[in-house]
Protein backbone atom coordinates (compact mmCIF):
# COMPACT_ATOMS: atom_id res chain seq x y z
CA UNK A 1 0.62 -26.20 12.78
CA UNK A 2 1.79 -24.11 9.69
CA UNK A 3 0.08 -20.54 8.23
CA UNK A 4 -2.50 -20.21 6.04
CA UNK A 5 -1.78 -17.01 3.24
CA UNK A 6 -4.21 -15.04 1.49
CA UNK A 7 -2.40 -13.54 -1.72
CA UNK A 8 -4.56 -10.37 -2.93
CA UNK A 9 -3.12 -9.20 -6.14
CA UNK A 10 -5.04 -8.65 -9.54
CA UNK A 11 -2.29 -9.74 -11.50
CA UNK A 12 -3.06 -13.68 -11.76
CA UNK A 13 1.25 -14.68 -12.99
CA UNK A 14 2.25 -12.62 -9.88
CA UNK A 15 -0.39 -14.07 -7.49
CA UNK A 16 1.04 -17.81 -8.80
CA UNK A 17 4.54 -16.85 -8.27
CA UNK A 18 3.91 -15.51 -4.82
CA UNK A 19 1.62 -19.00 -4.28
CA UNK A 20 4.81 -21.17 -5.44
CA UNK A 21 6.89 -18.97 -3.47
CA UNK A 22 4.90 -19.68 -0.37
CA UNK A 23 4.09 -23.41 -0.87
CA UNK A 24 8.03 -24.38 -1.11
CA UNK A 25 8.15 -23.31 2.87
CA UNK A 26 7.38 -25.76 5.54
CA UNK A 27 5.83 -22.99 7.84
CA UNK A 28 3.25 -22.73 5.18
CA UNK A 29 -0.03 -24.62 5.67
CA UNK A 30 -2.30 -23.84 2.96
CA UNK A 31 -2.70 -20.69 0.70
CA UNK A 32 -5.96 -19.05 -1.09
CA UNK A 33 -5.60 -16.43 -3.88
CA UNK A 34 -7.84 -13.39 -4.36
CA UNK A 35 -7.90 -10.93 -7.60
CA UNK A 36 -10.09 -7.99 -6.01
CA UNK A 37 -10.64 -6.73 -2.47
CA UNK A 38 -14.02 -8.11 -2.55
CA UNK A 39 -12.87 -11.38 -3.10
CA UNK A 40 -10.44 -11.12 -0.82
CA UNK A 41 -13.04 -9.73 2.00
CA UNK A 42 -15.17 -12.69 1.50
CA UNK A 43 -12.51 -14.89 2.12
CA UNK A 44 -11.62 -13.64 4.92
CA UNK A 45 -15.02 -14.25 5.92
CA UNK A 46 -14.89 -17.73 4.72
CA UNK A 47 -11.68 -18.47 6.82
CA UNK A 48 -9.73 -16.33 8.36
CA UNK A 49 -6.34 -16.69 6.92
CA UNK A 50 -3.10 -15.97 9.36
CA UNK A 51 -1.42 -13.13 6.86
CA UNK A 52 -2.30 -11.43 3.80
CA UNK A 53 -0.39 -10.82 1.44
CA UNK A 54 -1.12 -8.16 -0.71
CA UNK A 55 -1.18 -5.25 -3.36
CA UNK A 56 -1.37 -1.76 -2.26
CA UNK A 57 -3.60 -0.64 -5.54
CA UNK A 58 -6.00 -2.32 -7.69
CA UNK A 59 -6.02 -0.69 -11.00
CA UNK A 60 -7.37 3.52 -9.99
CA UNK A 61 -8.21 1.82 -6.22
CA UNK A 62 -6.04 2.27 -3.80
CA UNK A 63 -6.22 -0.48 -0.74
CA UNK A 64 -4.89 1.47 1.96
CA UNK A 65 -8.92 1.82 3.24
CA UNK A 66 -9.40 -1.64 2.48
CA UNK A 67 -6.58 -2.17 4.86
CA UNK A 68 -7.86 -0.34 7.43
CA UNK A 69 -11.32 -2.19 7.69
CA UNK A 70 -9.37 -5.76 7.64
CA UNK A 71 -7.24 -4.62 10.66
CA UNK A 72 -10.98 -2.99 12.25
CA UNK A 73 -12.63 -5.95 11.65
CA UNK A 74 -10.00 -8.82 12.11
CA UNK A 75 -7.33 -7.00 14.50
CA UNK A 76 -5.47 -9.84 15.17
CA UNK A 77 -5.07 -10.62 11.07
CA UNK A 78 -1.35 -9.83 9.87
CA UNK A 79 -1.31 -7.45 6.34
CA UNK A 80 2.39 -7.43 5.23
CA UNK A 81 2.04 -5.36 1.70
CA UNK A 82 4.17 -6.14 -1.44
CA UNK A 83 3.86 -3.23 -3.83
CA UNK A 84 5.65 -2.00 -7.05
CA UNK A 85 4.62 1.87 -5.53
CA UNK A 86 7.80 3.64 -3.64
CA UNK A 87 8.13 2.44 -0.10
CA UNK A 88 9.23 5.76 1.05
CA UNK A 89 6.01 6.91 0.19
CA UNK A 90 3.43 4.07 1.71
CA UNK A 91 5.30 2.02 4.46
CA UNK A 92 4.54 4.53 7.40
CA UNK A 93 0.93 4.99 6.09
CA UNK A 94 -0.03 1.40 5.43
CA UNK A 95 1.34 1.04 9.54
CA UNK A 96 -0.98 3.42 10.57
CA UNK A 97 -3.70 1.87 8.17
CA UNK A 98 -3.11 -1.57 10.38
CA UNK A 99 -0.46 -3.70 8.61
CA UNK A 100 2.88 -5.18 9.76
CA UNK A 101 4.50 -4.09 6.82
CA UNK A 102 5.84 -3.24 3.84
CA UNK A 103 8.19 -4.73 1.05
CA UNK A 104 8.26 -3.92 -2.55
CA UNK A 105 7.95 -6.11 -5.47
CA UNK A 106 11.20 -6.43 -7.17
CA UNK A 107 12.77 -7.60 -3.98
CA UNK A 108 14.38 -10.88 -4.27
CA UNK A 109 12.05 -13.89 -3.23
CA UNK A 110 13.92 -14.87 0.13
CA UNK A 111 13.76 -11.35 1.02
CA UNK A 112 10.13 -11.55 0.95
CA UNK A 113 10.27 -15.09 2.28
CA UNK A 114 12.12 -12.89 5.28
CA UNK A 115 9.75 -10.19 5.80
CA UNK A 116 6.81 -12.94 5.64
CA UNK A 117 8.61 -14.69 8.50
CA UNK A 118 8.70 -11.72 10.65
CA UNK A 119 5.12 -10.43 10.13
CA UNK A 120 4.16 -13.81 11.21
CA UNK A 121 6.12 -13.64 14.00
CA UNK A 122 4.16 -10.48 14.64
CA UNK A 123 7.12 -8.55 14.52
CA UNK A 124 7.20 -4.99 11.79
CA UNK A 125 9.13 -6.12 8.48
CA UNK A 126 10.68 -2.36 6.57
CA UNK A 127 13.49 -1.88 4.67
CA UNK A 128 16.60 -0.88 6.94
CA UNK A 129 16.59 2.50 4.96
CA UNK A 130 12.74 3.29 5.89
CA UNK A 131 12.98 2.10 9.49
CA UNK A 132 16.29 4.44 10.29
CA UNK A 133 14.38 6.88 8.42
CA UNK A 134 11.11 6.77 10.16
CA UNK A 135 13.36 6.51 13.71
CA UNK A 136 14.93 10.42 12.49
CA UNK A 137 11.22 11.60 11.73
CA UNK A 138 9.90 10.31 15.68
CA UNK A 139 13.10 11.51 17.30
CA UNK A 140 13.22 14.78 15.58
CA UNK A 141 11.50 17.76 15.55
CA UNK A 142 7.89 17.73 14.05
CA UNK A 143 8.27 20.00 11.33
CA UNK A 144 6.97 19.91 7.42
CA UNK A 145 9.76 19.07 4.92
CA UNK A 146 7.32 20.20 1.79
CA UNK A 147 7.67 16.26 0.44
CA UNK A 148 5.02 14.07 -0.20
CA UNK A 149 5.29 12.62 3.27
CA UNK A 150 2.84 15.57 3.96
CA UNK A 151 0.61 15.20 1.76
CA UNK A 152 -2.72 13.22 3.61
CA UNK A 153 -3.54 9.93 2.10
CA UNK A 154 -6.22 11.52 0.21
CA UNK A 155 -4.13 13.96 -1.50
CA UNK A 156 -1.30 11.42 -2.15
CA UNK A 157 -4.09 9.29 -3.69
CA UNK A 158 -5.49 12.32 -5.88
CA UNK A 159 -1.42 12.97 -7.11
CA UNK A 160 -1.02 9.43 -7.96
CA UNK A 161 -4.22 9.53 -10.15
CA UNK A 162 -3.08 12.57 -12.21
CA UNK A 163 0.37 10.72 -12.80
CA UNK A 164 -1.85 7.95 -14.37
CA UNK A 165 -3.22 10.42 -16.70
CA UNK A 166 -6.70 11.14 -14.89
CA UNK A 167 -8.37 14.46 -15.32
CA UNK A 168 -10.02 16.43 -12.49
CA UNK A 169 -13.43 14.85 -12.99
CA UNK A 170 -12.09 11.11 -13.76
CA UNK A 171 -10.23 11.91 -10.40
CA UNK A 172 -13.96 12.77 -8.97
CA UNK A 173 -15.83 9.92 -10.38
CA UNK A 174 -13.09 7.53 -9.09
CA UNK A 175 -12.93 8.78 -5.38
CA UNK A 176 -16.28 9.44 -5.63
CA UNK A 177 -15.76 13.04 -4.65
CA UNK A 178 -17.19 15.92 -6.17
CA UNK A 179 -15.26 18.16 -8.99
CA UNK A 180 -14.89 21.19 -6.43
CA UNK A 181 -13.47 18.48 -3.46
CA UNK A 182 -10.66 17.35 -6.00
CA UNK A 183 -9.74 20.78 -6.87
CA UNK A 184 -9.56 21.93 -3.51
CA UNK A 185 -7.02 18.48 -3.16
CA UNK A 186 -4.71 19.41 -6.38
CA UNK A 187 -4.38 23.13 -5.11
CA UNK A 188 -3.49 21.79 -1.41
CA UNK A 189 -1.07 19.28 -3.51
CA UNK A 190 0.26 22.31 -5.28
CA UNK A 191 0.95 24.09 -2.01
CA UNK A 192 2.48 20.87 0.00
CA UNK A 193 4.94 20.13 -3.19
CA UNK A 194 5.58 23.99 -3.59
CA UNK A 195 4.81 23.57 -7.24
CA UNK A 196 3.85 26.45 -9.46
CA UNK A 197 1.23 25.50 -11.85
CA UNK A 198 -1.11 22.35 -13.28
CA UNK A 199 2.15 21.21 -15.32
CA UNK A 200 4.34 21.42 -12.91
CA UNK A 201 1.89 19.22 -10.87
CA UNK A 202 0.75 16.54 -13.82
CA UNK A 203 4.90 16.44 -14.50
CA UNK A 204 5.63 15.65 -10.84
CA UNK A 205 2.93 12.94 -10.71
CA UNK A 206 4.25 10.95 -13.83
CA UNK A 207 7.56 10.91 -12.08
CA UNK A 208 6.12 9.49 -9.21
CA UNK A 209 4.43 6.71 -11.58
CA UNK A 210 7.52 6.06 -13.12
């Protein structure tokens, strides 16, 4: 009996691409497509799927919460993310959110083919480079290296905001946080990155988004 996919992306051309991708592989059963979370919840609802495949943001929202309540409510359902955003920056915190992994976009199809097959096989798909760096970080010492890597997902989400161009209170009415909360983030942001002012900060950010 083969896999049914859920492919959660709101880009329609890459959703199709990932659906051809998937339908050219005996293994695979049957495959739904979703363009926002919501869709995507109620079809989980509808039929559980074996894996989804999806987007780590949606436009401003980010999915890693949206993550964490599919692996809450459906533990056994495998999340292997395909994102255009840095690995090096998401894979360890969309593991802890509850998915099997990570891969990123421009990767050539049989490598996703490849990290699909291992997901399934409930197995963790990263990049070599990000697994023999996330084997240093458990087998070292625990100490802050002043990267991004220490920023909480809530700050990391308020940085990647400013690098889209958002202001304090588009920041606040997006995260649905109040003006004072995302100041207090940027200034923690300021003092994880050991960056000097608000320029320093909004240049950082667009070089993230890059």
């Amino acid at each position: 009996m083969g896999s049914q996919i859920l492919i959660v992306d709101d880009h329609p051309l890459f959703r199709r691409g990932l659906a051809a991708l998937m339908s050219q592989e005996r293994w695979c059963s049957g495959y739904t497509e979703a363009g926002t979370m919501e869709a995507a919840r109620a079809e989980c609802e509808r039929a559980l799927p074996d894996l989804v495949l999806m987007d780590l943001s949606f436009g401003s929202v980010n999915a890693l919460p949206f993550i964490k309540e599919l692996h809450t409510r459906w533990p056994r359902l495998s999340v292997l993310v395909v994102s255009m955003h840095e690995e090096q920056m998401y894979a360890q915190r969309v593991l802890k959110a509850g998915a099997r992994g990570y891969i990123m976009k421009q990767e050539p199809p049989e490598q996703i083919i490849e990290a699909v097959r291992i997901v399934l096989a409930n197995r963790i798909y990263l990049s070599p480079v990000i697994r023999e760096r996330l084997v240093d970080q458990w087998m070292g010492p625990t100490v802050g290296r002043g990267g991004v890597e220490d920023l909480s997902d809530r700050e990391l989400e308020v940085l990647r905001l400013i690098g889209l161009g958002y202001g304090t209170q588009g920041i606040a009415s997006t995260l649905n946080l109040s003006v004072k909360t995302v100041e207090t983030h940027r200034e923690h942001v300021k003092q994880k990155l050991q960056l000097e002012n608000a320029e320093a900060l909004r240049r950082f950010a667009i070089g993230l988004s890059d």
